[in-house]
C-alpha atoms as a PDB file:
ATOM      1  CA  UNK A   1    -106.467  84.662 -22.708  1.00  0.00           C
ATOM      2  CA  UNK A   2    -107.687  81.455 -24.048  1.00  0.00           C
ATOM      3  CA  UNK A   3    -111.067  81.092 -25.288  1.00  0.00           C
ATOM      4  CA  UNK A   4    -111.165  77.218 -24.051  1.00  0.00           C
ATOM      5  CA  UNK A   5    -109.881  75.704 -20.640  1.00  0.00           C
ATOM      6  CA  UNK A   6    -108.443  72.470 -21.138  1.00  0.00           C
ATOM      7  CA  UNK A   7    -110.919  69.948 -21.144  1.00  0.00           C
ATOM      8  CA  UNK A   8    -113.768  72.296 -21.032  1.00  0.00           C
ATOM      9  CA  UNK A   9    -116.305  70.784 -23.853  1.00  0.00           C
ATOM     10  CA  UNK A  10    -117.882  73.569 -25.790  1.00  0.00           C
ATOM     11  CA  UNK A  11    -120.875  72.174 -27.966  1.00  0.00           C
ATOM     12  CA  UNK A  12    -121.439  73.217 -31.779  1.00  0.00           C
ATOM     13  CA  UNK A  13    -122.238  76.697 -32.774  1.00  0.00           C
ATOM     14  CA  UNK A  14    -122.169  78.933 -35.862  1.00  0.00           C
ATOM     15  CA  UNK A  15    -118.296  80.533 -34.861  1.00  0.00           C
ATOM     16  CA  UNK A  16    -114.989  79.025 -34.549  1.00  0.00           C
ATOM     17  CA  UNK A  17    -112.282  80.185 -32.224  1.00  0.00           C
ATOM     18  CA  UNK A  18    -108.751  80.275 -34.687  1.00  0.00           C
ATOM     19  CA  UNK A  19    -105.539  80.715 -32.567  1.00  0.00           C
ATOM     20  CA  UNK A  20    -101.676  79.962 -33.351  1.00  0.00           C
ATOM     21  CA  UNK A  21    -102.096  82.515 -36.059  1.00  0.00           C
ATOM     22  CA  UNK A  22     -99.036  84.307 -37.180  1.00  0.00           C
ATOM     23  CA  UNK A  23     -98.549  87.577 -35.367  1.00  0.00           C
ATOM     24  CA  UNK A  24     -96.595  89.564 -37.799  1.00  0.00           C
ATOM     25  CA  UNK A  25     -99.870  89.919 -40.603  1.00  0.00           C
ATOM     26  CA  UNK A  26    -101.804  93.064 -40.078  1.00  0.00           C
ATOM     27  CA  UNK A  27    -105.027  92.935 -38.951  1.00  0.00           C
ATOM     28  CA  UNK A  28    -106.592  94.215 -42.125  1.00  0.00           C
ATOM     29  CA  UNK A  29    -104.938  91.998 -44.439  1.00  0.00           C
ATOM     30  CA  UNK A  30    -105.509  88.635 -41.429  1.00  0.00           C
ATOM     31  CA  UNK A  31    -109.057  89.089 -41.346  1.00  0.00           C
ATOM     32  CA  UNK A  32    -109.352  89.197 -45.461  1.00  0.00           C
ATOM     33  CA  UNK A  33    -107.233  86.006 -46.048  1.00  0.00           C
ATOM     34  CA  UNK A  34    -109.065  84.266 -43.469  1.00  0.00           C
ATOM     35  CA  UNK A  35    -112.571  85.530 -44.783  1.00  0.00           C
ATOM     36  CA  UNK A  36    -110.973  83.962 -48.465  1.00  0.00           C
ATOM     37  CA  UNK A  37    -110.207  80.734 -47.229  1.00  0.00           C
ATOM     38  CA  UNK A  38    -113.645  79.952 -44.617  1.00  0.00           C
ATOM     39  CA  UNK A  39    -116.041  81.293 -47.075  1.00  0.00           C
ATOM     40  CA  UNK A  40    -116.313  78.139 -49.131  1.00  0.00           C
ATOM     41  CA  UNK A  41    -117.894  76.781 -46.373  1.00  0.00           C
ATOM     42  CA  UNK A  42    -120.789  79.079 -46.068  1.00  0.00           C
ATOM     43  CA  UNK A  43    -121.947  82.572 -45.474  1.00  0.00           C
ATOM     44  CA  UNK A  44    -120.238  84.041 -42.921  1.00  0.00           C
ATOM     45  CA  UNK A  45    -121.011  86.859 -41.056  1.00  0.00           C
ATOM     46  CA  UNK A  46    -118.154  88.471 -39.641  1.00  0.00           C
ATOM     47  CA  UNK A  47    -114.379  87.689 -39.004  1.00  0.00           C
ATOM     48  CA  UNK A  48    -113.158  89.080 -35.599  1.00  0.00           C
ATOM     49  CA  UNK A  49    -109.332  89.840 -35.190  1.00  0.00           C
ATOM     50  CA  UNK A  50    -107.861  92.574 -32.610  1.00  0.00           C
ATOM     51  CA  UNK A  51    -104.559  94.374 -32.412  1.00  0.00           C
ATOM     52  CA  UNK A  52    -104.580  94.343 -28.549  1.00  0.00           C
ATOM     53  CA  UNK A  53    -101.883  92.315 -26.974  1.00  0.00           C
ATOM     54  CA  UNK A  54    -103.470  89.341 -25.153  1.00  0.00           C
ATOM     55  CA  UNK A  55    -105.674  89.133 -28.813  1.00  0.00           C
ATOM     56  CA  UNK A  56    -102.490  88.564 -30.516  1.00  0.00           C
ATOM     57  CA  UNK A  57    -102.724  85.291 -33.307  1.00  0.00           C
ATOM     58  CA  UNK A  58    -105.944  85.260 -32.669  1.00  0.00           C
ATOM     59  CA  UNK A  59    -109.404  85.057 -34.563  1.00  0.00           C
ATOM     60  CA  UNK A  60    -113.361  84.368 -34.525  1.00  0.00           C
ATOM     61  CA  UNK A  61    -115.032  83.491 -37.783  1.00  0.00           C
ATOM     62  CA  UNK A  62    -119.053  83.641 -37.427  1.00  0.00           C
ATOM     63  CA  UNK A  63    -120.956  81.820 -39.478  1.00  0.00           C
ATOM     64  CA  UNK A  64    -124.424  81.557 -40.670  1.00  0.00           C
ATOM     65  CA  UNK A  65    -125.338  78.563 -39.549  1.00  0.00           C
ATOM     66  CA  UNK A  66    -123.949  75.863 -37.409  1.00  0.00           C
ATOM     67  CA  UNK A  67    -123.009  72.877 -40.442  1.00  0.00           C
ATOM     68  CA  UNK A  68    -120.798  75.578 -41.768  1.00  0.00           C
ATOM     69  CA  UNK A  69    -118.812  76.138 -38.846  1.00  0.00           C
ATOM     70  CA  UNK A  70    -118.340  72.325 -38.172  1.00  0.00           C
ATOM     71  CA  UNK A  71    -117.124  71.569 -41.936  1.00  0.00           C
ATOM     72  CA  UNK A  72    -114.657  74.128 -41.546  1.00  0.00           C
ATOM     73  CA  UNK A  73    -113.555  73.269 -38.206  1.00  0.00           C
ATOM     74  CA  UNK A  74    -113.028  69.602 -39.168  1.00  0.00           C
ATOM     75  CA  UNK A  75    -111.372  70.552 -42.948  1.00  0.00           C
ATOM     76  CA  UNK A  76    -109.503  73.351 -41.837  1.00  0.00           C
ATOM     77  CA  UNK A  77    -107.754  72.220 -38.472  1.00  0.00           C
ATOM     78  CA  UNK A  78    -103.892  72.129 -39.090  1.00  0.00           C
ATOM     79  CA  UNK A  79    -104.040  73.719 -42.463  1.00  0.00           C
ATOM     80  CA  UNK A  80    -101.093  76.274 -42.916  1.00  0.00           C
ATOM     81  CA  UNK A  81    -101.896  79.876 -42.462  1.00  0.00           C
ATOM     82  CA  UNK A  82     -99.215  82.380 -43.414  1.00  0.00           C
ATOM     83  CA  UNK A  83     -96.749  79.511 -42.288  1.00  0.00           C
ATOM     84  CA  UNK A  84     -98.260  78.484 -38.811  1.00  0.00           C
ATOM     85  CA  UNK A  85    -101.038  75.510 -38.754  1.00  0.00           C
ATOM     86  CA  UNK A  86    -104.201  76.861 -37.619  1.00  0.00           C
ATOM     87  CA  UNK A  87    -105.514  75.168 -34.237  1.00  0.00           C
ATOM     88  CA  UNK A  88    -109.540  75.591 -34.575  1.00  0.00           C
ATOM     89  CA  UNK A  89    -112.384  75.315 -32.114  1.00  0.00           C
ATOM     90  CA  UNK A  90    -116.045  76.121 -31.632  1.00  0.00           C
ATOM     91  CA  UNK A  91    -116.057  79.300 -29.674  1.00  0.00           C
ATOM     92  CA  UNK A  92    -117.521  79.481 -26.065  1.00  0.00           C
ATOM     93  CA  UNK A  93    -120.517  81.726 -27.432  1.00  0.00           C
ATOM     94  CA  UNK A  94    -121.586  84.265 -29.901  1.00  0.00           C
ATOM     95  CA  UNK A  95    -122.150  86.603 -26.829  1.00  0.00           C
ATOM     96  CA  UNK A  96    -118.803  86.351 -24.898  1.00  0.00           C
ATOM     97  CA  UNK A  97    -116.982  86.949 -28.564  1.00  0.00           C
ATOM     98  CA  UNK A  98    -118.837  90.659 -29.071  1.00  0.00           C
ATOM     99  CA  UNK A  99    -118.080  91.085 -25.648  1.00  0.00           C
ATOM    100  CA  UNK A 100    -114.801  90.900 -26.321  1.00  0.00           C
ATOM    101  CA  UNK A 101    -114.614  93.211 -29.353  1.00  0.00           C
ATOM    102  CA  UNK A 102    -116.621  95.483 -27.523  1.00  0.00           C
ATOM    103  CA  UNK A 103    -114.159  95.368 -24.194  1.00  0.00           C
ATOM    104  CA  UNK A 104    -116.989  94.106 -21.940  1.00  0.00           C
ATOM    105  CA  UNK A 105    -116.465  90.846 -21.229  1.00  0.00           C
ATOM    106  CA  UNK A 106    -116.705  89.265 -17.924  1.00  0.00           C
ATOM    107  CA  UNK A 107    -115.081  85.668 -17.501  1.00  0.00           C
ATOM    108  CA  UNK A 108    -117.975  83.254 -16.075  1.00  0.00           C
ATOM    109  CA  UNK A 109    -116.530  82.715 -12.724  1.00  0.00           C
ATOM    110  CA  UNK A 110    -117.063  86.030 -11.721  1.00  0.00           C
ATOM    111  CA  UNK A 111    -120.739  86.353 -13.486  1.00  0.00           C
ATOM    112  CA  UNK A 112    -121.785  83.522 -11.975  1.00  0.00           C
ATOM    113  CA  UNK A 113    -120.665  84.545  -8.410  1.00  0.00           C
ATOM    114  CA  UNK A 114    -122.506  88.147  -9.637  1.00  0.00           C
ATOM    115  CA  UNK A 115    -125.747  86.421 -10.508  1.00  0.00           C
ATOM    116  CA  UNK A 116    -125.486  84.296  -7.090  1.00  0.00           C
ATOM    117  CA  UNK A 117    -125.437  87.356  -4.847  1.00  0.00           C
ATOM    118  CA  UNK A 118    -128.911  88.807  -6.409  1.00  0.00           C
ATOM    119  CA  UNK A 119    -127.567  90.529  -9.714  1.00  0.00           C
ATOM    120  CA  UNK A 120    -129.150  91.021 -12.614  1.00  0.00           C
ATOM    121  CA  UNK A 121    -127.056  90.272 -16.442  1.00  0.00           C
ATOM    122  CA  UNK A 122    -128.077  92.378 -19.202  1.00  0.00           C
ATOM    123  CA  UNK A 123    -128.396  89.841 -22.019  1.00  0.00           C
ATOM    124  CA  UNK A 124    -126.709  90.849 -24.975  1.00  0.00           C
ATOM    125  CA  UNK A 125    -128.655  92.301 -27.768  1.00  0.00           C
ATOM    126  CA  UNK A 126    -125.895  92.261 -30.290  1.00  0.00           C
ATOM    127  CA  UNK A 127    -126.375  89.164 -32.361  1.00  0.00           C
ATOM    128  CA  UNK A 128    -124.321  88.233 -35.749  1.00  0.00           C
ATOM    129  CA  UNK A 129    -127.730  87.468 -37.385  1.00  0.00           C
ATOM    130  CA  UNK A 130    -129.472  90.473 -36.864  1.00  0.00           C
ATOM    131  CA  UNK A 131    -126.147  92.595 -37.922  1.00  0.00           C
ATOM    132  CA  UNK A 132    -125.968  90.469 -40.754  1.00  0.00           C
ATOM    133  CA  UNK A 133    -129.594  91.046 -41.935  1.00  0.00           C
ATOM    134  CA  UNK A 134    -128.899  93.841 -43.171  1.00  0.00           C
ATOM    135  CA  UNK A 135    -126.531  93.189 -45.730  1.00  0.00           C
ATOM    136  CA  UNK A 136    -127.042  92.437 -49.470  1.00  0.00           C
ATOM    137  CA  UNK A 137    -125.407  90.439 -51.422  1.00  0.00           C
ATOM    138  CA  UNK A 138    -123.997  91.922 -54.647  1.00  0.00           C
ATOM    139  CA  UNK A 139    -125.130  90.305 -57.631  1.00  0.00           C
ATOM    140  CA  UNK A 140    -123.332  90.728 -60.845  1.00  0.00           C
ATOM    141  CA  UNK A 141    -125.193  91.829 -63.517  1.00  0.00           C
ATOM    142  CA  UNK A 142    -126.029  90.245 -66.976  1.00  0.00           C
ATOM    143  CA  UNK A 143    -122.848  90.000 -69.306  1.00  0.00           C
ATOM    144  CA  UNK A 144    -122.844  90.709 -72.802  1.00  0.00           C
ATOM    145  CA  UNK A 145    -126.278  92.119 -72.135  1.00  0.00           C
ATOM    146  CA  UNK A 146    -127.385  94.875 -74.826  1.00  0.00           C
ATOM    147  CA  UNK A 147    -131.004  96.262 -75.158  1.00  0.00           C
ATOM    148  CA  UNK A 148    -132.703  95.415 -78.183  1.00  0.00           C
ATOM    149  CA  UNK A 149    -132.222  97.595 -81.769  1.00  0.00           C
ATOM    150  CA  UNK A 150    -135.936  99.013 -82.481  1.00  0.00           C
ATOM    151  CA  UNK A 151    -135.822 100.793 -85.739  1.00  0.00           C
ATOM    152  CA  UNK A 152    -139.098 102.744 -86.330  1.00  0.00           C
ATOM    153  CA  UNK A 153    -142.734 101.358 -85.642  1.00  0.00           C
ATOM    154  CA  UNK A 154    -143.214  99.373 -89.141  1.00  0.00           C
ATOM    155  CA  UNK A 155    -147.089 100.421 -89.827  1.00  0.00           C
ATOM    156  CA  UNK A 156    -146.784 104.166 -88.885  1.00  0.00           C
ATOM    157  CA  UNK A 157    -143.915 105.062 -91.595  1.00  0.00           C
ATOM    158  CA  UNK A 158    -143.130 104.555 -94.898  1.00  0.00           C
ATOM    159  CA  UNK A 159    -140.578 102.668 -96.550  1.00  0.00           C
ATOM    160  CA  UNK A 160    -138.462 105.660 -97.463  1.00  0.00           C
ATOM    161  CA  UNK A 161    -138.006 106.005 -93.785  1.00  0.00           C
ATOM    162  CA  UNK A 162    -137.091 102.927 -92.985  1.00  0.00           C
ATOM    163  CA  UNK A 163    -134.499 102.548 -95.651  1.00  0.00           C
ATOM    164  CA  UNK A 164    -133.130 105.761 -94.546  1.00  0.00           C
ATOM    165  CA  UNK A 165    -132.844 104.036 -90.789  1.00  0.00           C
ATOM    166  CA  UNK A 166    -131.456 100.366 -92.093  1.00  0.00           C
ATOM    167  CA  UNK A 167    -128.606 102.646 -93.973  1.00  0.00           C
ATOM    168  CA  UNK A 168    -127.537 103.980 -90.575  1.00  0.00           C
ATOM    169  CA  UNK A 169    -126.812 100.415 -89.358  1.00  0.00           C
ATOM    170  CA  UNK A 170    -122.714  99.256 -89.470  1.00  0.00           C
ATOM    171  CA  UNK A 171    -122.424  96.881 -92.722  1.00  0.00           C
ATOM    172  CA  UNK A 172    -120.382  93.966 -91.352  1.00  0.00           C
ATOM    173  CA  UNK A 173    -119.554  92.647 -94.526  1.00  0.00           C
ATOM    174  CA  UNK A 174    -117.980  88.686 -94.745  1.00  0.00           C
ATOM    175  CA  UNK A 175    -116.535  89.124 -90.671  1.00  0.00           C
ATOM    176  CA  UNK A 176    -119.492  88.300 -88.500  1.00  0.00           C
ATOM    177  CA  UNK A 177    -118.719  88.040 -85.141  1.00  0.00           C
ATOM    178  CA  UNK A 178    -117.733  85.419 -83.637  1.00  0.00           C
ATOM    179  CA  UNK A 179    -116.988  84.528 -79.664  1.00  0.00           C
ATOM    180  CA  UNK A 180    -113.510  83.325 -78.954  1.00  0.00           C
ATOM    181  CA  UNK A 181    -113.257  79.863 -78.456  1.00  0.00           C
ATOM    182  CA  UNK A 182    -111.541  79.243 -74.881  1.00  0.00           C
ATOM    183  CA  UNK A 183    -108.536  77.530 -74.437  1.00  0.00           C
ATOM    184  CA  UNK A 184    -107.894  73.432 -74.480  1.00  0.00           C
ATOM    185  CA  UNK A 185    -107.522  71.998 -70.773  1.00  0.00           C
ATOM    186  CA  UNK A 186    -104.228  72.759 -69.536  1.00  0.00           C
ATOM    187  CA  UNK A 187    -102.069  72.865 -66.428  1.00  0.00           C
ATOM    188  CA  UNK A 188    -102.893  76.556 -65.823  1.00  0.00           C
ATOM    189  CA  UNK A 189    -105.288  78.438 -64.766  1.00  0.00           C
ATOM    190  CA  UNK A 190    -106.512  81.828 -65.592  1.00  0.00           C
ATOM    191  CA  UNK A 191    -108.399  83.627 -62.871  1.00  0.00           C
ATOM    192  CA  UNK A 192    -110.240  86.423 -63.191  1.00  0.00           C
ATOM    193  CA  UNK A 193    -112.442  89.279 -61.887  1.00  0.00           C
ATOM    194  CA  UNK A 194    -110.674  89.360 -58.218  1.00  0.00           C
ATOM    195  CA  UNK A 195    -110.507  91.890 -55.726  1.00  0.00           C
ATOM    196  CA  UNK A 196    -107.563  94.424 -56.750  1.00  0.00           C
ATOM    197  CA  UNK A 197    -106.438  94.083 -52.988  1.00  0.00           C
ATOM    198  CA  UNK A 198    -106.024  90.328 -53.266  1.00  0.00           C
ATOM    199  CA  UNK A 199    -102.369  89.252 -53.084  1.00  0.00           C
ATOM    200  CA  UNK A 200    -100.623  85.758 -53.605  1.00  0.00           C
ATOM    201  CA  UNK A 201    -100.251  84.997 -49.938  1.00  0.00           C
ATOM    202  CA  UNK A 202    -104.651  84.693 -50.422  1.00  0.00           C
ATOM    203  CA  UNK A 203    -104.873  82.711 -53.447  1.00  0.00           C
ATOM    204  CA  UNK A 204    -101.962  80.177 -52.444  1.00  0.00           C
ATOM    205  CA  UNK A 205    -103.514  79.712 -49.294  1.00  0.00           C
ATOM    206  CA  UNK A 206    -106.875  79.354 -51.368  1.00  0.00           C
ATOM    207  CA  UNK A 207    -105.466  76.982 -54.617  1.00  0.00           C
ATOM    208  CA  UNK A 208    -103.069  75.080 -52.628  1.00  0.00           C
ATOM    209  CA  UNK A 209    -106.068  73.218 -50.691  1.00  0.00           C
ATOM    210  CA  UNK A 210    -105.870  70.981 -53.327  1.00  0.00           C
ATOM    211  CA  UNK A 211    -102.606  68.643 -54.806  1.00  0.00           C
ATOM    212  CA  UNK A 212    -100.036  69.704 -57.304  1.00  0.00           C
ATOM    213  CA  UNK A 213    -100.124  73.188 -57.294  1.00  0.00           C
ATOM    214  CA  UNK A 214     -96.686  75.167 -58.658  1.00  0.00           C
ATOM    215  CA  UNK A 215     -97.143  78.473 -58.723  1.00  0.00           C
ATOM    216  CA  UNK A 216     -99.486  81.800 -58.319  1.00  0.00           C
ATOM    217  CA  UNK A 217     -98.198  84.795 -60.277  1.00  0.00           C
ATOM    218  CA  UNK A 218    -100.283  88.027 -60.059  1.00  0.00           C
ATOM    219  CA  UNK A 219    -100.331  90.885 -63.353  1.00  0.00           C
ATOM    220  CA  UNK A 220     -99.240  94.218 -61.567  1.00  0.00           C
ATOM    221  CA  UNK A 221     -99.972  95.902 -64.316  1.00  0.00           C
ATOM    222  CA  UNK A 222    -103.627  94.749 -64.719  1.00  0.00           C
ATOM    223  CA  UNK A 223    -105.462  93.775 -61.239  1.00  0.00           C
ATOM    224  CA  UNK A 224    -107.714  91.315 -60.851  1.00  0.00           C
ATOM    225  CA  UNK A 225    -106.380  89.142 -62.621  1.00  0.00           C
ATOM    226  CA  UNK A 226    -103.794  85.893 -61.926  1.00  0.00           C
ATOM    227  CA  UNK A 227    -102.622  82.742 -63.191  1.00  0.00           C
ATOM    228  CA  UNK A 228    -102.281  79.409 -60.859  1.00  0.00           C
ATOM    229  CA  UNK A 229     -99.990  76.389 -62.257  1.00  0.00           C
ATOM    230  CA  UNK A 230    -100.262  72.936 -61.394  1.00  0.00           C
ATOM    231  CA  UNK A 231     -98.095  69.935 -62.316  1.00  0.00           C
ATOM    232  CA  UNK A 232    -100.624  68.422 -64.539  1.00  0.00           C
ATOM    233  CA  UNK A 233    -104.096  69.049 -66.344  1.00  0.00           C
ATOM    234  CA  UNK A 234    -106.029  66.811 -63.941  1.00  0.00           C
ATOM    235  CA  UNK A 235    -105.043  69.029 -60.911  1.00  0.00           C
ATOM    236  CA  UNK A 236    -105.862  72.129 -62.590  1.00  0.00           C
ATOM    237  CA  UNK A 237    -108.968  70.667 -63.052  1.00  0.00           C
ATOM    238  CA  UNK A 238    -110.140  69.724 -60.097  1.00  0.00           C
ATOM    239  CA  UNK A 239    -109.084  72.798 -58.306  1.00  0.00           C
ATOM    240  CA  UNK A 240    -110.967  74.860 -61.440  1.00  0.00           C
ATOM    241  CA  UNK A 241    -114.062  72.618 -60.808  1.00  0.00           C
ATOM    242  CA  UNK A 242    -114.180  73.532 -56.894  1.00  0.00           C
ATOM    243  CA  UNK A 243    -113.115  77.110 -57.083  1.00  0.00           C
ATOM    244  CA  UNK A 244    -114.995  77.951 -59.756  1.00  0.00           C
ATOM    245  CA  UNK A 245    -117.584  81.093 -58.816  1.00  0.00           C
ATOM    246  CA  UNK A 246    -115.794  81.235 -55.357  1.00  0.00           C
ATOM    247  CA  UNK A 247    -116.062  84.523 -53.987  1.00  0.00           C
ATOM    248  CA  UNK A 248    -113.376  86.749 -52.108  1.00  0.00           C
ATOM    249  CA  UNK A 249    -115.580  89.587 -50.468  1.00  0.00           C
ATOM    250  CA  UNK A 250    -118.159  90.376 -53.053  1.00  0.00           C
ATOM    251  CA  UNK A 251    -116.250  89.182 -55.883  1.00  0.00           C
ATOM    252  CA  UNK A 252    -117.175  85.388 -57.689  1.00  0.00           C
ATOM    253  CA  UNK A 253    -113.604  84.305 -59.405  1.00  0.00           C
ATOM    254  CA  UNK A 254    -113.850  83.578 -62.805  1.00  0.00           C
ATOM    255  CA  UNK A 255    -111.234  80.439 -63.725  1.00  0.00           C
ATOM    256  CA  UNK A 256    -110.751  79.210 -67.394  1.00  0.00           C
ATOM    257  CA  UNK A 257    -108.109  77.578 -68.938  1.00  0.00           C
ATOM    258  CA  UNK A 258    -104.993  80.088 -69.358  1.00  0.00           C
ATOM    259  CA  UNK A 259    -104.319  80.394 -72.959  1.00  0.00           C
ATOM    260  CA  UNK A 260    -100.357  78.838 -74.136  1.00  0.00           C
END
């Protein structure tokens, strides 16, 4: 069933109606690929995607708020989804979409010619927003944090005591520590801290929104980690600069220059 009749103008809202999606991707791994890809746009709520037969290549993507949904409608229309461009519109409303996960939708013709004889719709109570409320964001905690040393309270002890306590301390000797200094600009990227379900299919999808980009190769042994190749330094650059802190679920990507 299609979500809009031909010619039938639907004005802006927060979700977008995704169809021409390919049909072989389980629903699982559709809904996290397309939650990848729209959330640079904004928060989003919820992705909708159902394994029922007139669903098929199908998707809603529910947004927090209404500028979201219309920058990803207008940079996202066409772009190649798991090798099928996805066609993109605003979805009829936020009600008829939960209706339809929930198996109680009703098309209009047939509520309005309800309403007409005398009956009364129950509104719906579900809304995104409120289901959303809920929800908190996970935020990463300081890195590299460590509490402070406190030895001994200086005017209570003597200085026996706190020679015996400075002993205990690691000599370092002539090797202080010293960070790592990162790696010169390059063509590739290393990227960091991502979901250890994320596969290829996601970043490509993800990195190749923007020119010159080669290859993604993922480290089985170690997830969470991958490295993206462009032609050139200015292209990994640009795609570093836009990605950079991106998240995938709750995860921000981390993207520095890959080491050579």
């Amino acid at each position: 069933m299609a979500e809009i009749s031909q010619g039938e103008e639907v004005p802006p809202n927060m979700t977008l109606y995704i169809n021409n999606l390919n049909e072989k991707i389980k629903i699982d791994q559709l809904k996290k690929s397309l939650h990848a890809v729209f959330s640079q746009f904004g928060k989003i709520l919820d992705v909708l995607a159902f394994k029922t037969l007139k669903h098929k290549g199908q998707a809603w993507v529910i947004f927090e708020g209404v500028n979201s949904a219309t920058n990803a409608l207008r940079r996202m229309q066409g772009f190649p989804f798991y090798d099928k461009e996805m066609r993109i519109q605003y979805a009829k409303t936020k009600s008829d979409i939960i209706a339809k996960a929930d198996g109680t939708f009703v098309p209009r013709e047939k509520r309005k010619r309800h309403e007409d004889k005398g009956g009364k719709k129950r509104k719906e109570q579900l809304d995104p927003n409120q289901a959303a409320a809920g929800l908190n964001p996970a935020y990463p905690g300081a890195y590299g944090a460590t509490p402070p040393l406190t030895l001994l309270n200086l005017a209570t002890v003597s200085s026996v005591q706190i020679a015996q306590k400075l002993s205990q301390i690691p000599y370092l000797g002539a090797r202080p520590i010293v960070p790592e200094a990162p790696a010169p600009p390059n063509n590739i990227l290393f990227v960091q801290n991502l979901p250890h379900d994320t596969t290829t299919m996601m970043l490509q999808m993800l990195f190749n929104q923007y020119p010159g980009l080669k290859d993604v190769r993922m480290v089985e042994t170690k997830p969470g980690i991958a490295f993206v190749e462009y032609e050139n330094e200015m292209q990994s650059t640009v795609a570093m600069q836009a990605l950079q802190g991106f998240k995938i679920q709750q995860n921000q990507m981390l993207i520095t220059y890959a080491k050579k």
